[in-house]
ModelCIF file with pLDDT and N, C-alpha, C, O atoms, coordinates in Angstrom:
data_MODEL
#
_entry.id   MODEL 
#
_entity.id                         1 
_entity.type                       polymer 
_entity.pdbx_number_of_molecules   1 
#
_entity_poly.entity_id                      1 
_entity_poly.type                           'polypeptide(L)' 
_entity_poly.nstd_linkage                   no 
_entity_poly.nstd_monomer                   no 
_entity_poly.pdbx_seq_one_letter_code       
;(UNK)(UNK)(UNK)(UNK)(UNK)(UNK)(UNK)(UNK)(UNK)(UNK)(UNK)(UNK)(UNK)(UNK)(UNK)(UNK)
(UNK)(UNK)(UNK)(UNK)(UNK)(UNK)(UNK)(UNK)(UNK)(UNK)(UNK)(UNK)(UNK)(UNK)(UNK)(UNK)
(UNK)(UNK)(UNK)(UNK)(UNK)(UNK)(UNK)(UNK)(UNK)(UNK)(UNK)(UNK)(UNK)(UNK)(UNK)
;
_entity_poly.pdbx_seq_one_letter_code_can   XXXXXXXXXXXXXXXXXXXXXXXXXXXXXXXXXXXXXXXXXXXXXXX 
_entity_poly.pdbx_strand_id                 A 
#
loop_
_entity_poly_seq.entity_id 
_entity_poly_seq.num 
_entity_poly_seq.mon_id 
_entity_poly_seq.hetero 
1 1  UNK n 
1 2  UNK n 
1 3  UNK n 
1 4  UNK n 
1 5  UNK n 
1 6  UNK n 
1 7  UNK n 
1 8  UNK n 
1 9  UNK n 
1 10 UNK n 
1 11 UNK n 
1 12 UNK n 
1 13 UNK n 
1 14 UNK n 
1 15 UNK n 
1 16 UNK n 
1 17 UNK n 
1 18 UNK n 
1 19 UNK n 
1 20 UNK n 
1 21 UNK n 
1 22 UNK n 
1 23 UNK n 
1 24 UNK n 
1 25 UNK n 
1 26 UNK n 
1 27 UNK n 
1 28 UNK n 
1 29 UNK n 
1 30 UNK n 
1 31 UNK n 
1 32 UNK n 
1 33 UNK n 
1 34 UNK n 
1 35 UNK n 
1 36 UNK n 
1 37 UNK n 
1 38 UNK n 
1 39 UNK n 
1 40 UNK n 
1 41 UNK n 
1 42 UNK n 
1 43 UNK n 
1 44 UNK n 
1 45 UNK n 
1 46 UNK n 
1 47 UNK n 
#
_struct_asym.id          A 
_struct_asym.entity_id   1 
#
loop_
_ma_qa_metric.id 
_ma_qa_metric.mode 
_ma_qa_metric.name 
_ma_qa_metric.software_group_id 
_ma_qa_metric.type 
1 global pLDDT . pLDDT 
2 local  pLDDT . pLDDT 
#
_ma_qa_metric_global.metric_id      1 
_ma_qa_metric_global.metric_value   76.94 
_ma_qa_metric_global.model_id       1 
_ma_qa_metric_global.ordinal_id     1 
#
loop_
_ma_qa_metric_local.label_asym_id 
_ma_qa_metric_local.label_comp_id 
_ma_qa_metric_local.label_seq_id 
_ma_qa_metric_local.metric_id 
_ma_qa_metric_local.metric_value 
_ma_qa_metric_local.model_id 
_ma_qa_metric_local.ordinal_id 
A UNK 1  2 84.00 1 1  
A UNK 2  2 90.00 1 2  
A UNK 3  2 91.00 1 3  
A UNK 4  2 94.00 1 4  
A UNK 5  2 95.00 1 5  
A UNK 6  2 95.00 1 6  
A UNK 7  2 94.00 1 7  
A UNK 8  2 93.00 1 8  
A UNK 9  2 90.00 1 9  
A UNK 10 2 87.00 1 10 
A UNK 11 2 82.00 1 11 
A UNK 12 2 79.00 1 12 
A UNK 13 2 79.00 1 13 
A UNK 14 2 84.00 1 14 
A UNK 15 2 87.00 1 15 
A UNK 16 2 92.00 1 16 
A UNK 17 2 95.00 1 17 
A UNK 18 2 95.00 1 18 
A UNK 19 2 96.00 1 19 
A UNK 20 2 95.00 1 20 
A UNK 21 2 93.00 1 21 
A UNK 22 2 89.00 1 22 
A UNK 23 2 85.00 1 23 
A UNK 24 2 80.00 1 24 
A UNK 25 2 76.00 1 25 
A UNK 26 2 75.00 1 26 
A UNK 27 2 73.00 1 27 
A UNK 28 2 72.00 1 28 
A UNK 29 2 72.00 1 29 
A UNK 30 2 73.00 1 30 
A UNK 31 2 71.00 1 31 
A UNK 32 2 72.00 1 32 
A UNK 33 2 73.00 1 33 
A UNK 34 2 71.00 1 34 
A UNK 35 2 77.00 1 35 
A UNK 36 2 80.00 1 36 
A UNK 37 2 81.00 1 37 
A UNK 38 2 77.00 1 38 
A UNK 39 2 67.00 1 39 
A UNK 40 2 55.00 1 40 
A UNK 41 2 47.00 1 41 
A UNK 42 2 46.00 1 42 
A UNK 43 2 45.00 1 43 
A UNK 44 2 45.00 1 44 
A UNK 45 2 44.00 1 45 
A UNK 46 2 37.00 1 46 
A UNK 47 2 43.00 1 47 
#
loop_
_atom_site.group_PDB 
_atom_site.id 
_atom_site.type_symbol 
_atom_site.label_atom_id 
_atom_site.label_alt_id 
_atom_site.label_comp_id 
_atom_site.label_asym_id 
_atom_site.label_entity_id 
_atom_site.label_seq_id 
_atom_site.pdbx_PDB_ins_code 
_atom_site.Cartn_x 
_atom_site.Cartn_y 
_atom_site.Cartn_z 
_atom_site.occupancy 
_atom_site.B_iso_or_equiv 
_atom_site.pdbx_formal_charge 
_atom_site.auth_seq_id 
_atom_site.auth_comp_id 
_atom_site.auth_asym_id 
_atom_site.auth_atom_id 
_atom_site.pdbx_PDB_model_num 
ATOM 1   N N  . UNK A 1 1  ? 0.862  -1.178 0.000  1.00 84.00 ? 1  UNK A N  1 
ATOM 2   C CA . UNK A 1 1  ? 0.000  0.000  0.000  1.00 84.00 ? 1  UNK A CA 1 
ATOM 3   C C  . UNK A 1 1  ? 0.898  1.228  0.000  1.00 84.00 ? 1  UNK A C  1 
ATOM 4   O O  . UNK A 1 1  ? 1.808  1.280  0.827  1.00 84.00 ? 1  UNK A O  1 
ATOM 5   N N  . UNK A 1 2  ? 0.756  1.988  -0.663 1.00 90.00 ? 2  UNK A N  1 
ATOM 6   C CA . UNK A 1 2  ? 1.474  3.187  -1.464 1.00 90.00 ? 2  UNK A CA 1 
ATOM 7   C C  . UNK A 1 2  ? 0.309  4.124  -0.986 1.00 90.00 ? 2  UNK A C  1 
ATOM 8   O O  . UNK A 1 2  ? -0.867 3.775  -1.086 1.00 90.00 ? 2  UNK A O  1 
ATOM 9   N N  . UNK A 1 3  ? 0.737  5.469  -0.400 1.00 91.00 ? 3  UNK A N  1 
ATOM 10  C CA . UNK A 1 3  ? 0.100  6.614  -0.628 1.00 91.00 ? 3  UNK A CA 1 
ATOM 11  C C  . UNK A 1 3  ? 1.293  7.915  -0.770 1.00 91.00 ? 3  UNK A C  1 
ATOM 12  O O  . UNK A 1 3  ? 2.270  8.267  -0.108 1.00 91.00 ? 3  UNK A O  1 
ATOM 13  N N  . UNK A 1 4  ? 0.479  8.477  -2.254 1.00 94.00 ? 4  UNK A N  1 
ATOM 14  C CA . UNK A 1 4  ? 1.148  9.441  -2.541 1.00 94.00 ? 4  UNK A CA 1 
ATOM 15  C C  . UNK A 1 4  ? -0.165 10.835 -2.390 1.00 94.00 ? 4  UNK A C  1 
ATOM 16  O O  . UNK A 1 4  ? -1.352 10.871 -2.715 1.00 94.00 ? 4  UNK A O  1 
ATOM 17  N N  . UNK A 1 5  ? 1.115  12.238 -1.498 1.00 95.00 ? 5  UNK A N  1 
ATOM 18  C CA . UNK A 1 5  ? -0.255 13.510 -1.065 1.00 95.00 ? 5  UNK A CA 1 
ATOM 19  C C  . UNK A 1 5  ? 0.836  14.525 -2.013 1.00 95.00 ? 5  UNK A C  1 
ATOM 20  O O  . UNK A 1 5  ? 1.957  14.379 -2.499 1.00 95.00 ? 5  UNK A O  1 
ATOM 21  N N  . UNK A 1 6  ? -0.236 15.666 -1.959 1.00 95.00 ? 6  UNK A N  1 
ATOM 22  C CA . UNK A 1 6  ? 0.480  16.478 -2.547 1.00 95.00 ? 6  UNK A CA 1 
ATOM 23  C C  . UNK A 1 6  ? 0.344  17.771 -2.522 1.00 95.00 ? 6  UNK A C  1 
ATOM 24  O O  . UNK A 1 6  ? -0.468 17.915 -3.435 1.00 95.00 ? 6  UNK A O  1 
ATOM 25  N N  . UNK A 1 7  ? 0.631  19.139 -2.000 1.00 94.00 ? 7  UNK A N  1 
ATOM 26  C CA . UNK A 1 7  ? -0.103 20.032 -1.361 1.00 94.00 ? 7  UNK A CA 1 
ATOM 27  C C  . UNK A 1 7  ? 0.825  21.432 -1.378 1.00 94.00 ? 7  UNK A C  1 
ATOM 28  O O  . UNK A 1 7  ? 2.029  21.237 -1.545 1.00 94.00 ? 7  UNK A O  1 
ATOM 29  N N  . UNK A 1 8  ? 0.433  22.680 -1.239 1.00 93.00 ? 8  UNK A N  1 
ATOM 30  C CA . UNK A 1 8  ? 1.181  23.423 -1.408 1.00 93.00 ? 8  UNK A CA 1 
ATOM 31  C C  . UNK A 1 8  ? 1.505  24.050 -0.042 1.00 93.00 ? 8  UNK A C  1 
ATOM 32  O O  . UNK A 1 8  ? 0.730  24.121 0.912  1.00 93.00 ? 8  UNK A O  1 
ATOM 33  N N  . UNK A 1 9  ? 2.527  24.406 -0.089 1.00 90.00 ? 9  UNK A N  1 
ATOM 34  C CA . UNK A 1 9  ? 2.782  24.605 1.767  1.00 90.00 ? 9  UNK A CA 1 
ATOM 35  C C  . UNK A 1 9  ? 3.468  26.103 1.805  1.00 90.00 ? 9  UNK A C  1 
ATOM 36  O O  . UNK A 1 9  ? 4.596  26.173 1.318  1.00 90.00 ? 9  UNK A O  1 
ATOM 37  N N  . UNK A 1 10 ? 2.794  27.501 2.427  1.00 87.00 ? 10 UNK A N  1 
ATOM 38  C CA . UNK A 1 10 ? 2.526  28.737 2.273  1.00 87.00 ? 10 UNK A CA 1 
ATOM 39  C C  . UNK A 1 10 ? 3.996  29.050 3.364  1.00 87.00 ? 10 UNK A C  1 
ATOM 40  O O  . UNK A 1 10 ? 4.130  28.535 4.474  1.00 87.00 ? 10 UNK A O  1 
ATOM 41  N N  . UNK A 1 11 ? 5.135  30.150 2.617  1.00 82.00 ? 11 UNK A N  1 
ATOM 42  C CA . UNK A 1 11 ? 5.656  30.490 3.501  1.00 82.00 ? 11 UNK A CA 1 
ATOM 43  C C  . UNK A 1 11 ? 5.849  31.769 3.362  1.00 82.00 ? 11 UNK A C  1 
ATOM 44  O O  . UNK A 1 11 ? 5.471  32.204 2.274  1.00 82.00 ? 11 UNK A O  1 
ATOM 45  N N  . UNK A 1 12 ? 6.472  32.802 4.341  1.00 79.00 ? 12 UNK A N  1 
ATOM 46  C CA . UNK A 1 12 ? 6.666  34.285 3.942  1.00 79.00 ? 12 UNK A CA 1 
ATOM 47  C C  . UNK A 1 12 ? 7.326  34.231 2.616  1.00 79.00 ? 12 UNK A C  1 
ATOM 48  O O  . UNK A 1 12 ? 6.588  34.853 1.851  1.00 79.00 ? 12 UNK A O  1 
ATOM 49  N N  . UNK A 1 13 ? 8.462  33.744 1.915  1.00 79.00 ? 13 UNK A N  1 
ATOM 50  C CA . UNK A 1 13 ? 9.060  34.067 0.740  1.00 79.00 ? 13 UNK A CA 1 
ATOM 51  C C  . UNK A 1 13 ? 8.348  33.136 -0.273 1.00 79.00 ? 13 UNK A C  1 
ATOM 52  O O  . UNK A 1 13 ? 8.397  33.598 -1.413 1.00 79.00 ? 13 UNK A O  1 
ATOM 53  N N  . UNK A 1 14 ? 7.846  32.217 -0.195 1.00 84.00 ? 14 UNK A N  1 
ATOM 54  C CA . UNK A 1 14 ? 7.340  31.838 -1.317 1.00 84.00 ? 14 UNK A CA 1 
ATOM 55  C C  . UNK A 1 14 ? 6.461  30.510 -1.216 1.00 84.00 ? 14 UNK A C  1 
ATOM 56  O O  . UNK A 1 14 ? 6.278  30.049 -0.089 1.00 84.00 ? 14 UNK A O  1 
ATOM 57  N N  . UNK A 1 15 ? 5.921  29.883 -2.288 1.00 87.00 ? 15 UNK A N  1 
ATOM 58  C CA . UNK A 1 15 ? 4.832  28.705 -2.019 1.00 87.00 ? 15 UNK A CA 1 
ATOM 59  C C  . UNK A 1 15 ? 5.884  27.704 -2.012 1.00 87.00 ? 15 UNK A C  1 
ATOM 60  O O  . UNK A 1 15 ? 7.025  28.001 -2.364 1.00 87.00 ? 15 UNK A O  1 
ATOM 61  N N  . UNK A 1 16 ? 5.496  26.270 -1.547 1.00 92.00 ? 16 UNK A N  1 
ATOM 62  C CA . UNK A 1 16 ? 6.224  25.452 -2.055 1.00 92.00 ? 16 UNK A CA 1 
ATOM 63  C C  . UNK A 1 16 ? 5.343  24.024 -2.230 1.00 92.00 ? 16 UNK A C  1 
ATOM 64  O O  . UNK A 1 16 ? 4.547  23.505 -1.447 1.00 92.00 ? 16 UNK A O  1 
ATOM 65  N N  . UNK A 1 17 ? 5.761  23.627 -3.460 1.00 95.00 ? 17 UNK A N  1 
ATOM 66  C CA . UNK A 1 17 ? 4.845  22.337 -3.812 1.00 95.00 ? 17 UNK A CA 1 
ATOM 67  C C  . UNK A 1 17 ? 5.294  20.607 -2.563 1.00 95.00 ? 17 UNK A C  1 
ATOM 68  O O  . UNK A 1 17 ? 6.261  20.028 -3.058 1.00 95.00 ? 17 UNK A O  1 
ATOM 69  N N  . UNK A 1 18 ? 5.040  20.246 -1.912 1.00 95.00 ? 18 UNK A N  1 
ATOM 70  C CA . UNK A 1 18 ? 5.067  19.358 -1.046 1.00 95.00 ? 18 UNK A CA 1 
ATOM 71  C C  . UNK A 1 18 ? 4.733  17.883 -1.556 1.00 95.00 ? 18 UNK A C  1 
ATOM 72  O O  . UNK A 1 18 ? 3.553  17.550 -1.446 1.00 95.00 ? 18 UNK A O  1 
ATOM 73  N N  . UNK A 1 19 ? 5.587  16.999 -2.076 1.00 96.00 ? 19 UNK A N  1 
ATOM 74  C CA . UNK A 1 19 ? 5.012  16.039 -2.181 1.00 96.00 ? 19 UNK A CA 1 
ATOM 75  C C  . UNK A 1 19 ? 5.327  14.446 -1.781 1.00 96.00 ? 19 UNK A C  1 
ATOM 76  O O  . UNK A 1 19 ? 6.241  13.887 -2.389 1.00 96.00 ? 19 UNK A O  1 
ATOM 77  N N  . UNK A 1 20 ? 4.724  13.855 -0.962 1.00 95.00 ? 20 UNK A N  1 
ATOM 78  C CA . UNK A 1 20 ? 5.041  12.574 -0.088 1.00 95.00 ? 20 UNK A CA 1 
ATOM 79  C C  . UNK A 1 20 ? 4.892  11.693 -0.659 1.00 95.00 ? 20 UNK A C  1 
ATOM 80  O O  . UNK A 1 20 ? 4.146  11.800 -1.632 1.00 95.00 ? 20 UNK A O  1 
ATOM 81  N N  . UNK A 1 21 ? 5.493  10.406 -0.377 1.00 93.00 ? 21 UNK A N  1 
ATOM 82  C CA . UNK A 1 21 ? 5.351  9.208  -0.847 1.00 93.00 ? 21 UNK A CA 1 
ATOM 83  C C  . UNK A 1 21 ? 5.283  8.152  0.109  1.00 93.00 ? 21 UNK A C  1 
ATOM 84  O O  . UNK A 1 21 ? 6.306  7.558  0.449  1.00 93.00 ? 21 UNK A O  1 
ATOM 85  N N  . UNK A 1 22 ? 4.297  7.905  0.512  1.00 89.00 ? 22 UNK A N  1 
ATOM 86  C CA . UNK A 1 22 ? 4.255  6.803  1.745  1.00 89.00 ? 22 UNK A CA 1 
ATOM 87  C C  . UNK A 1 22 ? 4.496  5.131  1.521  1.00 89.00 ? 22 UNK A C  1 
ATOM 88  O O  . UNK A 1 22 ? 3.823  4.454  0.744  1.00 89.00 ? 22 UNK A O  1 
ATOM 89  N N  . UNK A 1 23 ? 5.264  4.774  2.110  1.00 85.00 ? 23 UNK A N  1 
ATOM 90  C CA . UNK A 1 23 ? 5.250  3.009  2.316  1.00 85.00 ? 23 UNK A CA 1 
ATOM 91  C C  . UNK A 1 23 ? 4.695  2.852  3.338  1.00 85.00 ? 23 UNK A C  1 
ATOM 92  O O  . UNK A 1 23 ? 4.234  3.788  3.993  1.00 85.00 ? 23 UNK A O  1 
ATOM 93  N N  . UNK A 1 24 ? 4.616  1.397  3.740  1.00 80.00 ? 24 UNK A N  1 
ATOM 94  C CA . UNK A 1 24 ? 3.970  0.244  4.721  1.00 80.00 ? 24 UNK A CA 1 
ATOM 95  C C  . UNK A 1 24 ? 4.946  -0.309 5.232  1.00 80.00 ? 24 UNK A C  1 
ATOM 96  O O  . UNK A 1 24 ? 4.646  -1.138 6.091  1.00 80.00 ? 24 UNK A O  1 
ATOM 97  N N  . UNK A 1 25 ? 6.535  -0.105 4.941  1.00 76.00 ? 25 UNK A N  1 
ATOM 98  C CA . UNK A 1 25 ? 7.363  -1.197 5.273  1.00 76.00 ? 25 UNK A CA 1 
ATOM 99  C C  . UNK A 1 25 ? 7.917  -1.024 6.674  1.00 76.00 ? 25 UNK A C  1 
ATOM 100 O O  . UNK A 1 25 ? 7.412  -0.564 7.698  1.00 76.00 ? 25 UNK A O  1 
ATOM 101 N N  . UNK A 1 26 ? 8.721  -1.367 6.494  1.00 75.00 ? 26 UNK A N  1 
ATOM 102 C CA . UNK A 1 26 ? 9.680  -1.493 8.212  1.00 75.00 ? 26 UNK A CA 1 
ATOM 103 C C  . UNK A 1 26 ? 10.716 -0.558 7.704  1.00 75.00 ? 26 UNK A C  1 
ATOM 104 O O  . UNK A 1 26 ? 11.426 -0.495 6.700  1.00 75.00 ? 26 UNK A O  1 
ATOM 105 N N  . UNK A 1 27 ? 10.511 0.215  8.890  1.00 73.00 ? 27 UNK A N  1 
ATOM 106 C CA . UNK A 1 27 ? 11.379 1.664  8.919  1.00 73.00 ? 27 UNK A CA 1 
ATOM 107 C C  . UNK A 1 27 ? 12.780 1.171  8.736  1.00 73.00 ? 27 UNK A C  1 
ATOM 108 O O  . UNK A 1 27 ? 13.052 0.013  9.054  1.00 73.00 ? 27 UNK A O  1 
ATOM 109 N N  . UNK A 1 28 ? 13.851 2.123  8.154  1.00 72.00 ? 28 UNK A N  1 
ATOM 110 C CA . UNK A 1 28 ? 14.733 1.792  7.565  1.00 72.00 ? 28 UNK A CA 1 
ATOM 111 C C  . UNK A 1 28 ? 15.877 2.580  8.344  1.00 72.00 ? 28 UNK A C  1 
ATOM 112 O O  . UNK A 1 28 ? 15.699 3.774  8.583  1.00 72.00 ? 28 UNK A O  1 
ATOM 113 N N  . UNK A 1 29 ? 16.874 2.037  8.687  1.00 72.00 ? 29 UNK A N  1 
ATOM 114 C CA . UNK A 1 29 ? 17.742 2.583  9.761  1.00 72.00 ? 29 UNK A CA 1 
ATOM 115 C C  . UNK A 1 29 ? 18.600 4.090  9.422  1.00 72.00 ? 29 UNK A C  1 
ATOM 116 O O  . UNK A 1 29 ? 18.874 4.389  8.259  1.00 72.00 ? 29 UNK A O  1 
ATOM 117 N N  . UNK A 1 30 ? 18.893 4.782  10.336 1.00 73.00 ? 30 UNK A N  1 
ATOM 118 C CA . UNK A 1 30 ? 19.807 6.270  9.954  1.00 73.00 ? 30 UNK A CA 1 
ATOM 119 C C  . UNK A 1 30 ? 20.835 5.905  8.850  1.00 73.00 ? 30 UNK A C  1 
ATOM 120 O O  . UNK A 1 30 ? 20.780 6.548  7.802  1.00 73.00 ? 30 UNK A O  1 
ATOM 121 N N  . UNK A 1 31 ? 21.761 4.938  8.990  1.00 71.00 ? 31 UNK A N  1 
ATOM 122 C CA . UNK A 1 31 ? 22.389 4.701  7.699  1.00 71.00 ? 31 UNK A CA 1 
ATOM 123 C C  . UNK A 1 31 ? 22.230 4.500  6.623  1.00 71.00 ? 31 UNK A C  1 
ATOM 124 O O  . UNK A 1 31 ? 22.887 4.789  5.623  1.00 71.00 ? 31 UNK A O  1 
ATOM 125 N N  . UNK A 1 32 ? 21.070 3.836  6.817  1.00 72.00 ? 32 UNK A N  1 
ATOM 126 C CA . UNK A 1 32 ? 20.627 3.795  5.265  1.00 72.00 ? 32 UNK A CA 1 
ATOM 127 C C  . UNK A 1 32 ? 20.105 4.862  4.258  1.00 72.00 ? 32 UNK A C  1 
ATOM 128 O O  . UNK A 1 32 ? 20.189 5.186  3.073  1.00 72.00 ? 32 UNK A O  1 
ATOM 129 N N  . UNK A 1 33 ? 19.423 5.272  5.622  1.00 73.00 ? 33 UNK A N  1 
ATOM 130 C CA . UNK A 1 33 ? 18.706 6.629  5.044  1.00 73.00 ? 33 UNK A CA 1 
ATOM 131 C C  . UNK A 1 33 ? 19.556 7.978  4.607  1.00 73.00 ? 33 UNK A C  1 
ATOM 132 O O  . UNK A 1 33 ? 19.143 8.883  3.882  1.00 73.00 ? 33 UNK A O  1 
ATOM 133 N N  . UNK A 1 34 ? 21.111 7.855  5.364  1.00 71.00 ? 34 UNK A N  1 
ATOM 134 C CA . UNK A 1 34 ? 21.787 9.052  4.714  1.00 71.00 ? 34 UNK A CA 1 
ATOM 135 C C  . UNK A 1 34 ? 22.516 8.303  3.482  1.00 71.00 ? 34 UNK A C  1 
ATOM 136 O O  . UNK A 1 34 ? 22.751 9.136  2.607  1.00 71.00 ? 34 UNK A O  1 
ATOM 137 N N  . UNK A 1 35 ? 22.877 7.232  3.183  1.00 77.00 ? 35 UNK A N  1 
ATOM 138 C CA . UNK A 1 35 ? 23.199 6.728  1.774  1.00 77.00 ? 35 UNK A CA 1 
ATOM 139 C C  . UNK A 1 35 ? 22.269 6.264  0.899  1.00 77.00 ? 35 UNK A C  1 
ATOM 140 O O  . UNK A 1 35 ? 22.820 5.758  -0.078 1.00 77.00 ? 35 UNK A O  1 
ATOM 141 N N  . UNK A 1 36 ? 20.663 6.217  0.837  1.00 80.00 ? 36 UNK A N  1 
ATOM 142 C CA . UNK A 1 36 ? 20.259 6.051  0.108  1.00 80.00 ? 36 UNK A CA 1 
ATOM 143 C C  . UNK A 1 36 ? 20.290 7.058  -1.303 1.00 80.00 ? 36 UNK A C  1 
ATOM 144 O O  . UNK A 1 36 ? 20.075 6.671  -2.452 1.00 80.00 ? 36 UNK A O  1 
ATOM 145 N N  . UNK A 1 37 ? 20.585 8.311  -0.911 1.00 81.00 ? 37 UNK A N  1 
ATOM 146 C CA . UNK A 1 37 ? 20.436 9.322  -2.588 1.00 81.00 ? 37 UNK A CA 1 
ATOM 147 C C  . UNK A 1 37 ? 22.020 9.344  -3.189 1.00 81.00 ? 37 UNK A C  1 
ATOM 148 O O  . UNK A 1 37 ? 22.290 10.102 -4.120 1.00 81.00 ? 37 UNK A O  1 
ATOM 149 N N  . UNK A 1 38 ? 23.278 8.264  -2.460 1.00 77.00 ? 38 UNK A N  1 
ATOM 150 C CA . UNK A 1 38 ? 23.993 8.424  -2.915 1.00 77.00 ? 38 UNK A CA 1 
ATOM 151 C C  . UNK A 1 38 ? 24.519 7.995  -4.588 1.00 77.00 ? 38 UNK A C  1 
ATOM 152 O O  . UNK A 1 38 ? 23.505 7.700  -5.220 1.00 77.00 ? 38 UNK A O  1 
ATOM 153 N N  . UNK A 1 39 ? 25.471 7.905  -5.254 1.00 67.00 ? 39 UNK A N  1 
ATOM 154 C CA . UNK A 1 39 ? 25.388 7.580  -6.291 1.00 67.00 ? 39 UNK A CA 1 
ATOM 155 C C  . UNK A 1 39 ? 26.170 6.428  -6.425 1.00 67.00 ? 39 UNK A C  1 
ATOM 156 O O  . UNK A 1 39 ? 27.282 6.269  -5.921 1.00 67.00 ? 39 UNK A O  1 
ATOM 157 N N  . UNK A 1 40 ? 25.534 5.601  -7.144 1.00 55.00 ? 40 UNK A N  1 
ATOM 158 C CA . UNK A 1 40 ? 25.970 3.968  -6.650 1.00 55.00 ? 40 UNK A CA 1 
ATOM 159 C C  . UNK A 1 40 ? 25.766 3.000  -5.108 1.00 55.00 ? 40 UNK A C  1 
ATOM 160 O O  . UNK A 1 40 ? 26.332 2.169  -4.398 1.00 55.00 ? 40 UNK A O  1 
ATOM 161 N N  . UNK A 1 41 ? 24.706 3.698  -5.220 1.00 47.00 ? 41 UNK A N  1 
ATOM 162 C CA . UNK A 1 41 ? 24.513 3.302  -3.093 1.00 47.00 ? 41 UNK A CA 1 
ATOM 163 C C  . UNK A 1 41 ? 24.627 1.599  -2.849 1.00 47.00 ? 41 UNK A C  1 
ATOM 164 O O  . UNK A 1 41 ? 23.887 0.943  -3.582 1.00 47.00 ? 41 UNK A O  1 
ATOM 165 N N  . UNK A 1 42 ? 25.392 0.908  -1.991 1.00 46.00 ? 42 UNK A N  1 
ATOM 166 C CA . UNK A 1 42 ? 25.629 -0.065 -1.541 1.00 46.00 ? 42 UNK A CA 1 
ATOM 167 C C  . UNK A 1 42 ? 24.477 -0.690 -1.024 1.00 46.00 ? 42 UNK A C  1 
ATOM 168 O O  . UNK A 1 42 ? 23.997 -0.335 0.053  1.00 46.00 ? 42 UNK A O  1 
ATOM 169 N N  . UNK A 1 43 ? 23.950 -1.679 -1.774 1.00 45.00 ? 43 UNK A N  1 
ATOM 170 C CA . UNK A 1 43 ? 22.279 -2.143 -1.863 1.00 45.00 ? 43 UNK A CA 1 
ATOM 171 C C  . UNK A 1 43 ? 22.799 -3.618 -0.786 1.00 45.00 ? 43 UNK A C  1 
ATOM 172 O O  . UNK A 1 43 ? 21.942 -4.457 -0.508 1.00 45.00 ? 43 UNK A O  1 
ATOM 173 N N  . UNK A 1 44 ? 23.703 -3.718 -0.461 1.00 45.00 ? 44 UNK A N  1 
ATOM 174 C CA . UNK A 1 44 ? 23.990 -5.565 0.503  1.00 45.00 ? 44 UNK A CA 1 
ATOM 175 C C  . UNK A 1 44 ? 23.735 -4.998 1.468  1.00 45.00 ? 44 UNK A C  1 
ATOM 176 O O  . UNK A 1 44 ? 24.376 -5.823 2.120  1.00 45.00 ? 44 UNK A O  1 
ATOM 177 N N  . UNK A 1 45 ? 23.328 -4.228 2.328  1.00 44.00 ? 45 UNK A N  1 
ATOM 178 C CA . UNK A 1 45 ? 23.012 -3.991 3.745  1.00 44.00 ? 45 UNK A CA 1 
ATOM 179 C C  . UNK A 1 45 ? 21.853 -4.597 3.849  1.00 44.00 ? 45 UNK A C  1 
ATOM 180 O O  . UNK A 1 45 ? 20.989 -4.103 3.124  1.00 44.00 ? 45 UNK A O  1 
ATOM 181 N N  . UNK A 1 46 ? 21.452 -5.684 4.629  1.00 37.00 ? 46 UNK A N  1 
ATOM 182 C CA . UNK A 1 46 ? 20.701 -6.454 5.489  1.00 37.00 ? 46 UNK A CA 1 
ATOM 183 C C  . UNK A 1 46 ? 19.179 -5.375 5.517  1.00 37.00 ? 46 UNK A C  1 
ATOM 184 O O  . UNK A 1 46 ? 18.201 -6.011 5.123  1.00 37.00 ? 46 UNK A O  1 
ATOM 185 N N  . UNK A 1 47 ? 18.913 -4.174 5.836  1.00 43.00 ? 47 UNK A N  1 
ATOM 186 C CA . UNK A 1 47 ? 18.022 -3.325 5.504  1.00 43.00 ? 47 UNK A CA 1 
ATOM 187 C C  . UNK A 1 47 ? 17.637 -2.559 4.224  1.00 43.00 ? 47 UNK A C  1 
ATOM 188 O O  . UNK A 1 47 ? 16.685 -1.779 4.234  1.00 43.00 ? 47 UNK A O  1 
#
């Protein structure tokens, strides 16, 4: 189950388009999460 929102979010300098992408899975640990946007990211981690 996938939910994707999408919404504009009002600030003093300007609008900004907001958009989420939800999973169902099992939360994914701090490490992973700071190397996931890397380039070539190391996919053998157990998570």
């Amino acid at each position: 189950i996938i939910t994707i929102t999408a919404s504009l979010e009002k600030t003093e300098d300007t609008d900004n388009l907001i958009v989420e992408v939800q999973d169902d899975s099992q939360a994914f640990s701090e490490a992973y999460k700071t190397k996931v946007f890397e380039q070539f990211a190391n996919r053998e981690n157990v998570d």
